[in-house]
N, C-alpha and C. Protein backbone atom coordinates (compact mmCIF):
# COMPACT_ATOMS: atom_id res chain seq x y z
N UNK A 1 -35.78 6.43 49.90
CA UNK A 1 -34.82 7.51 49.78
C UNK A 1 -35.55 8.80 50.13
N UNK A 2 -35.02 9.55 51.35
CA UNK A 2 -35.41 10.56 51.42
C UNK A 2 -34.91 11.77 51.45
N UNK A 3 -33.67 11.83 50.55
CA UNK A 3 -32.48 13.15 50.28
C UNK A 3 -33.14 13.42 49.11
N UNK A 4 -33.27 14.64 49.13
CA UNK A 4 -32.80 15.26 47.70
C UNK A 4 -32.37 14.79 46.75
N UNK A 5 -32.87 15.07 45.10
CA UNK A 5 -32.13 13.95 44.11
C UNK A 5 -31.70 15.37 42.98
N UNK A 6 -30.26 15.29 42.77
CA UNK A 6 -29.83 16.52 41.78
C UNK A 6 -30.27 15.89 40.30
N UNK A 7 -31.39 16.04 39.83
CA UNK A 7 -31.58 15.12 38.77
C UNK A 7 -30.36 15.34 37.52
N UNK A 8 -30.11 17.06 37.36
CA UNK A 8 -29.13 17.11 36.72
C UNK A 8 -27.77 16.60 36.50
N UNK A 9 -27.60 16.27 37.87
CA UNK A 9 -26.05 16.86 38.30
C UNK A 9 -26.16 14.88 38.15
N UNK A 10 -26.97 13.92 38.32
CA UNK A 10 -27.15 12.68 38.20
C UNK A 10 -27.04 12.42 36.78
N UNK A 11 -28.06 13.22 35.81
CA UNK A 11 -28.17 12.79 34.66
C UNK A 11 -26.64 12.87 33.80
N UNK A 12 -25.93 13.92 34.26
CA UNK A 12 -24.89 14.46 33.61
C UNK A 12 -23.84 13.44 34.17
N UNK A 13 -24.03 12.65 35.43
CA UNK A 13 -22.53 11.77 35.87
C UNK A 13 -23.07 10.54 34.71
N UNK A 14 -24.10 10.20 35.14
CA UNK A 14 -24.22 8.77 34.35
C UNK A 14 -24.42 8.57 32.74
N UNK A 15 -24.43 10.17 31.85
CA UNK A 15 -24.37 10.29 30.60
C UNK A 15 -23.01 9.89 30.35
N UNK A 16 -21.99 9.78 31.37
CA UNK A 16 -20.22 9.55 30.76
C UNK A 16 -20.34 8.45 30.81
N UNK A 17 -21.47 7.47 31.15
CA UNK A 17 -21.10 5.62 31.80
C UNK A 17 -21.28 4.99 30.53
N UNK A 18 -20.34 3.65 30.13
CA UNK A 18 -20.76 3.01 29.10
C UNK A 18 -22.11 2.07 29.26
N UNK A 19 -22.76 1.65 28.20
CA UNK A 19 -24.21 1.32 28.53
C UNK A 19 -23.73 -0.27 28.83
N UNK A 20 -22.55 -0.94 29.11
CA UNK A 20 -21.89 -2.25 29.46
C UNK A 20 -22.21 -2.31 31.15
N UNK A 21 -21.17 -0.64 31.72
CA UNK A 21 -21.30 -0.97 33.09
C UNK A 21 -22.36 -0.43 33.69
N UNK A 22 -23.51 0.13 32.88
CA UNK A 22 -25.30 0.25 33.08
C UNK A 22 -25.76 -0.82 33.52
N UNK A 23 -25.29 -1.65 32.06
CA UNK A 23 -26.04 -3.08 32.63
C UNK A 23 -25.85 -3.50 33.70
N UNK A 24 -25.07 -3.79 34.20
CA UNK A 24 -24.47 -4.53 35.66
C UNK A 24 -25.08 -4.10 36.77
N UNK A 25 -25.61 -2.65 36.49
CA UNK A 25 -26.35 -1.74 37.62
C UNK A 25 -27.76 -2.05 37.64
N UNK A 26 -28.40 -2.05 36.04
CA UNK A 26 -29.69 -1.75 35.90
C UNK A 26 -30.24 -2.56 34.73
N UNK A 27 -31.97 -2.98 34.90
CA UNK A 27 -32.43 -3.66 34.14
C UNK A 27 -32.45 -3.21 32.80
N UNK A 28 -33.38 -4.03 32.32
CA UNK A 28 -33.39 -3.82 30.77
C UNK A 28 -34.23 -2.45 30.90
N UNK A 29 -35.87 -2.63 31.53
CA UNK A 29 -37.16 -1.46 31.64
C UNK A 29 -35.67 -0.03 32.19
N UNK A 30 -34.86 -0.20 33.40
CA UNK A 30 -34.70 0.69 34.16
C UNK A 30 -33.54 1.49 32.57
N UNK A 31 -33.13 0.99 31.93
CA UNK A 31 -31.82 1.34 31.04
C UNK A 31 -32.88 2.46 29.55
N UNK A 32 -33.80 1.72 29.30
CA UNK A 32 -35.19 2.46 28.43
C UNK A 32 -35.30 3.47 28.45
N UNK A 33 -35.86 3.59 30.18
CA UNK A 33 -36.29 4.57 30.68
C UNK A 33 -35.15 5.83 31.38
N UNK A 34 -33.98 5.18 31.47
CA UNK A 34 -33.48 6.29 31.80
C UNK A 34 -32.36 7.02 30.25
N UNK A 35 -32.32 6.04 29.45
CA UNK A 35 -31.98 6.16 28.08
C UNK A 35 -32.83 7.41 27.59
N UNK A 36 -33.94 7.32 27.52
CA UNK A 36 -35.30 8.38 27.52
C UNK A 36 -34.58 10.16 27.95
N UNK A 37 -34.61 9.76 29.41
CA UNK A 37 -34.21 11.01 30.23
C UNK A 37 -33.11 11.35 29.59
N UNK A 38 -31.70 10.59 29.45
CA UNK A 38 -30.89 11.44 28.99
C UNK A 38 -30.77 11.72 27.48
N UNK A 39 -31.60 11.00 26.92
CA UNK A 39 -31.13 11.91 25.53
C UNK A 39 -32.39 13.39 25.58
N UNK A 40 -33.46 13.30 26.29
CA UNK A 40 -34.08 14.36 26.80
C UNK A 40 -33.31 15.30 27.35
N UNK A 41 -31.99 15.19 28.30
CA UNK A 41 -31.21 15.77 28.88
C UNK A 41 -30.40 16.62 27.83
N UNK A 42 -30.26 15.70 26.98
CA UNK A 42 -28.94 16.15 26.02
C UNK A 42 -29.73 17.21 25.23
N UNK A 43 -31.16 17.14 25.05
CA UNK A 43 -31.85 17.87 24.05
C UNK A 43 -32.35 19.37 24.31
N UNK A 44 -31.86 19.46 25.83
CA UNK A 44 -32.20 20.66 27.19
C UNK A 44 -33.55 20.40 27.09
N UNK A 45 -34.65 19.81 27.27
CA UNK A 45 -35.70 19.67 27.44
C UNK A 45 -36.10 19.43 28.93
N UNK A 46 -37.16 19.21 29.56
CA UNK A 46 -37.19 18.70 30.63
C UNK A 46 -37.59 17.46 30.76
N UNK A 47 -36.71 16.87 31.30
CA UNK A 47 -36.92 15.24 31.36
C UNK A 47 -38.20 14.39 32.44
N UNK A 48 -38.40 13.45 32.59
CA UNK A 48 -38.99 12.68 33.47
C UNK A 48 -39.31 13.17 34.75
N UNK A 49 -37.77 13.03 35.18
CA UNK A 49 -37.11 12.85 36.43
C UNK A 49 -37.32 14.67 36.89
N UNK A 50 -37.53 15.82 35.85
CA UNK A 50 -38.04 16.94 36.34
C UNK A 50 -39.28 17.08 36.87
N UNK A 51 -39.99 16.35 36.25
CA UNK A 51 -41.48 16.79 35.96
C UNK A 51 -42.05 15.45 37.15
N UNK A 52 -41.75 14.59 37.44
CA UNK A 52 -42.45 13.50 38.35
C UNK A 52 -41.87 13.61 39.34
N UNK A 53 -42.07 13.58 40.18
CA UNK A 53 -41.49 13.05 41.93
C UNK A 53 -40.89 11.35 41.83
N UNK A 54 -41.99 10.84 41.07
CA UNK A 54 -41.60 9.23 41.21
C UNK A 54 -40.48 9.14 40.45
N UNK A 55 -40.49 9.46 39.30
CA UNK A 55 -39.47 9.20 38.37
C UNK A 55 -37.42 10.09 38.80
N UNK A 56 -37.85 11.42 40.00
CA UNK A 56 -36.99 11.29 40.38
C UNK A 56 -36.01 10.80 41.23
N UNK A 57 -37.19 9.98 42.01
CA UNK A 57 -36.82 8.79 43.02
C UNK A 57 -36.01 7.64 42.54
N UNK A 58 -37.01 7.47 41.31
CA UNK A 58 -36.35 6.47 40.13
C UNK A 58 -34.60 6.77 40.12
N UNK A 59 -34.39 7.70 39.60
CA UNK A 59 -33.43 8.22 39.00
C UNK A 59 -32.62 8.71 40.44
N UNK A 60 -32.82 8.41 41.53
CA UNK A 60 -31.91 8.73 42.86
C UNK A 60 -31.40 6.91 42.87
N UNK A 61 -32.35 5.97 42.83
CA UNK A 61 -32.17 4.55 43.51
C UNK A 61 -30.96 4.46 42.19
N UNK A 62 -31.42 4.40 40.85
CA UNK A 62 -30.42 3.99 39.85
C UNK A 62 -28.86 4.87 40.26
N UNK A 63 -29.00 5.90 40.30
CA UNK A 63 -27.27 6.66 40.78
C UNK A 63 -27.12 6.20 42.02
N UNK A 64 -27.66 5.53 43.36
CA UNK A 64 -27.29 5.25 44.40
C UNK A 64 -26.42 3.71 43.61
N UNK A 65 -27.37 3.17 43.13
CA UNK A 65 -26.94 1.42 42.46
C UNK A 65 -25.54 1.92 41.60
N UNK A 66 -25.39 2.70 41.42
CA UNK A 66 -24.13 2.94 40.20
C UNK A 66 -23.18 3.38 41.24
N UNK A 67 -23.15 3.58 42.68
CA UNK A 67 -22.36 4.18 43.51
C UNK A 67 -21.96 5.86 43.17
N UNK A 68 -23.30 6.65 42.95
CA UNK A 68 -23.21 7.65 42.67
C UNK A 68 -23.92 8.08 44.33
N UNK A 69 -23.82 9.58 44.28
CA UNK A 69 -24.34 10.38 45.35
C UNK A 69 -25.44 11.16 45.06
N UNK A 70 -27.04 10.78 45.07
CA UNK A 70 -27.86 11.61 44.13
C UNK A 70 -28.12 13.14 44.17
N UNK A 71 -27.75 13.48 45.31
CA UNK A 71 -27.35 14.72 46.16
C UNK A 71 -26.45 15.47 45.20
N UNK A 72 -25.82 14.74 44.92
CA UNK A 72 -24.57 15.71 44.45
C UNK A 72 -24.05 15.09 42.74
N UNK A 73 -24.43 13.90 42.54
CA UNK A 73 -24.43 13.16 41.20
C UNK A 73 -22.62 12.53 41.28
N UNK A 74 -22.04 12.76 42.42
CA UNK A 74 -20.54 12.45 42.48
C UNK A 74 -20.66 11.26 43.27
N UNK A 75 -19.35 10.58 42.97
CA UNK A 75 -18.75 8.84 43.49
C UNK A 75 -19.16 9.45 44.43
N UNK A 76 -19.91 8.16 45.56
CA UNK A 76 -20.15 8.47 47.01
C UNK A 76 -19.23 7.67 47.60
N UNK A 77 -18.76 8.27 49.00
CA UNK A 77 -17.98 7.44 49.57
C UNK A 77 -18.37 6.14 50.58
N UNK A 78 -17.34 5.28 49.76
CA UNK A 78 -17.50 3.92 49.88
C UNK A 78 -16.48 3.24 51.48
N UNK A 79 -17.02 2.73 52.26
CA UNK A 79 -16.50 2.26 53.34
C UNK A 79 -15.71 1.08 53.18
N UNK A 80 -14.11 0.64 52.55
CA UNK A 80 -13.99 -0.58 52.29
C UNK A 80 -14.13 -1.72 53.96
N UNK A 81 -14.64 -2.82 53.04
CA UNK A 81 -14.48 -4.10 54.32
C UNK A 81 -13.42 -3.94 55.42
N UNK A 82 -13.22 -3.71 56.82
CA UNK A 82 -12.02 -3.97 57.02
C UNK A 82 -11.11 -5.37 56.88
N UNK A 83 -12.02 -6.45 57.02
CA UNK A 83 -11.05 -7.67 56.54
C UNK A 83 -10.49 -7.78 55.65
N UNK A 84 -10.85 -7.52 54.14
CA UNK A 84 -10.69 -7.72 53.04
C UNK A 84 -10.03 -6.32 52.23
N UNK A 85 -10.02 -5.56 52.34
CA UNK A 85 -10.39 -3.93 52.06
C UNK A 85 -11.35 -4.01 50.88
N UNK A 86 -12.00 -4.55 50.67
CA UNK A 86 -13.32 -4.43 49.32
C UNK A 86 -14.48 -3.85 49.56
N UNK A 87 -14.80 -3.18 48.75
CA UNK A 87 -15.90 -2.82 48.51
C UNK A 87 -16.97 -3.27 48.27
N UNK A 88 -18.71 -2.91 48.41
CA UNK A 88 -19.70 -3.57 48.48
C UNK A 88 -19.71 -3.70 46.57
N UNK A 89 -19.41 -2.62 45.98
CA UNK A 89 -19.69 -2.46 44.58
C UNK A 89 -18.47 -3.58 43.72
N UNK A 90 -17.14 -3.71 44.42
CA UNK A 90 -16.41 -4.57 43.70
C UNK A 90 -17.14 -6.19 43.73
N UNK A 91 -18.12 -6.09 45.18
CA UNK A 91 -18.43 -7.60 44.70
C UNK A 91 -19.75 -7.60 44.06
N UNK A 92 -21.04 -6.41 43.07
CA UNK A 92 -21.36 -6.06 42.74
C UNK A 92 -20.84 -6.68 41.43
N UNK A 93 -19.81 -5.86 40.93
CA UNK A 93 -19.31 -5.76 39.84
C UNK A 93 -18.97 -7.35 39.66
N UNK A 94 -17.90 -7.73 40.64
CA UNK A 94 -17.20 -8.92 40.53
C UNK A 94 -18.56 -9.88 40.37
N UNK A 95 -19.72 -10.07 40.97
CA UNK A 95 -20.40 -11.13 40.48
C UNK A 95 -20.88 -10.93 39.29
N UNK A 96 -21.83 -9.86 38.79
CA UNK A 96 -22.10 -9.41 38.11
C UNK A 96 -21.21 -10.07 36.41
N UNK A 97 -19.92 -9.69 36.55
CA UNK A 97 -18.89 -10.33 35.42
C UNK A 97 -18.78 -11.69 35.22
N UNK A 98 -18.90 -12.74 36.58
CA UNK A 98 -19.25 -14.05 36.83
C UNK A 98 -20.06 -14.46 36.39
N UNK A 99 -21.26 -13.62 36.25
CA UNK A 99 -22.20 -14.05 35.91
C UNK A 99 -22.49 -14.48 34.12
N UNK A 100 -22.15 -13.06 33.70
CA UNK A 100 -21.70 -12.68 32.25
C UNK A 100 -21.08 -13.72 31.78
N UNK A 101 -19.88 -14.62 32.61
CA UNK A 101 -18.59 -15.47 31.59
C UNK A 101 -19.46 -16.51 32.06
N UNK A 102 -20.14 -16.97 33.03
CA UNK A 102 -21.30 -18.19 32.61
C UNK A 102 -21.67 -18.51 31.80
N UNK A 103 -22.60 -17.29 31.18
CA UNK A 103 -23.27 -17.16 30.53
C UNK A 103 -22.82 -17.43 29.33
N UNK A 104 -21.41 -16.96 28.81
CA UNK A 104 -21.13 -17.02 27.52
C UNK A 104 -20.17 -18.50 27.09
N UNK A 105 -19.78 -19.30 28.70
CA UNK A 105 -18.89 -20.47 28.54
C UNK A 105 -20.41 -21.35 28.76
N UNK A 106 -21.61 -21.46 28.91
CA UNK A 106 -22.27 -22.29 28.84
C UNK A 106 -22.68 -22.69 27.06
N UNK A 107 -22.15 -23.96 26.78
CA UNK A 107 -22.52 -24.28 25.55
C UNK A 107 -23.76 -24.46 25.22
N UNK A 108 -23.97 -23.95 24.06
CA UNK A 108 -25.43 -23.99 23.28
C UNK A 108 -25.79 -25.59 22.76
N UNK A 109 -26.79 -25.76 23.35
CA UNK A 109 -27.37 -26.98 22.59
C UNK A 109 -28.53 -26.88 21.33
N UNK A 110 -27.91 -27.09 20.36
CA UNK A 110 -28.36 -27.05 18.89
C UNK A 110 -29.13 -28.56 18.42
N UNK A 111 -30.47 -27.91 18.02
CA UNK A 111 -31.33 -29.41 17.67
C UNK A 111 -31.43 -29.46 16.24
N UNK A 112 -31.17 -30.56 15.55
CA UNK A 112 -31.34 -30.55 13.52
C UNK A 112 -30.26 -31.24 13.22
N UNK A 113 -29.74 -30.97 12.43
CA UNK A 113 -28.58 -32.17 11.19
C UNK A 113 -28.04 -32.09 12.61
N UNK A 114 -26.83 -33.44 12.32
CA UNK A 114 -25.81 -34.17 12.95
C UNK A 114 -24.87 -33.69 11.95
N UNK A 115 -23.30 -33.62 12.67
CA UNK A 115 -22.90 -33.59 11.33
C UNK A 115 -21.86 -35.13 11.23
């Protein structure tokens, strides 16, 4: 990434996101660390993402992954498919949720009493 990253104008879009559709975007380390920045944000302090170059790179790739604009911290515009009209982020999202109801319809195998 070699634009400009509004760290503010980023920190302030993705402080409205629930930490559900975080996940879908970002790891466990990347959610920590940017958890960090914004309650730093909220505290007017200067965060990470002020003070490092790397960390505001960080914080450009995570708002690009959220379909943010780091430039500007606003929805970037999205080109739908022409076949389909979808978006790269609906199938993002859409696997992402697939993945989730796997996860929770795969039954647990429990070892000890029988009943």
């Amino acid at each position: 990434m070699s634009q400009k990253v509004n760290v503010d104008a980023c920190l302030q879009a993705l402080s409205g996101w629930h930490l559900a559709d975080l996940w879908v975007c970002l790891s466990a380390h990347e959610l920590w660390e940017l958890g960090a920045m914004l309650a730093d944000h909220a505290d007017g302090v200067p965060t990470a993402a002020h003070q490092y170059p790397d960390a505001e790179q960080r914080l450009g790739f995570w708002a690009e992954n959220c379909g943010l604009d780091p430039a500007t911290g606003e929805r970037a515009a999205v080109e739908p498919d022409p076949a389909t009209g979808e978006t790269e982020a609906f199938f993002l999202a859409k696997d992402g949720a697939r993945m989730i109801v796997r996860e929770l319809q795969t039954p647990v195998r429990r070892e000890g009493k029988k009943a």
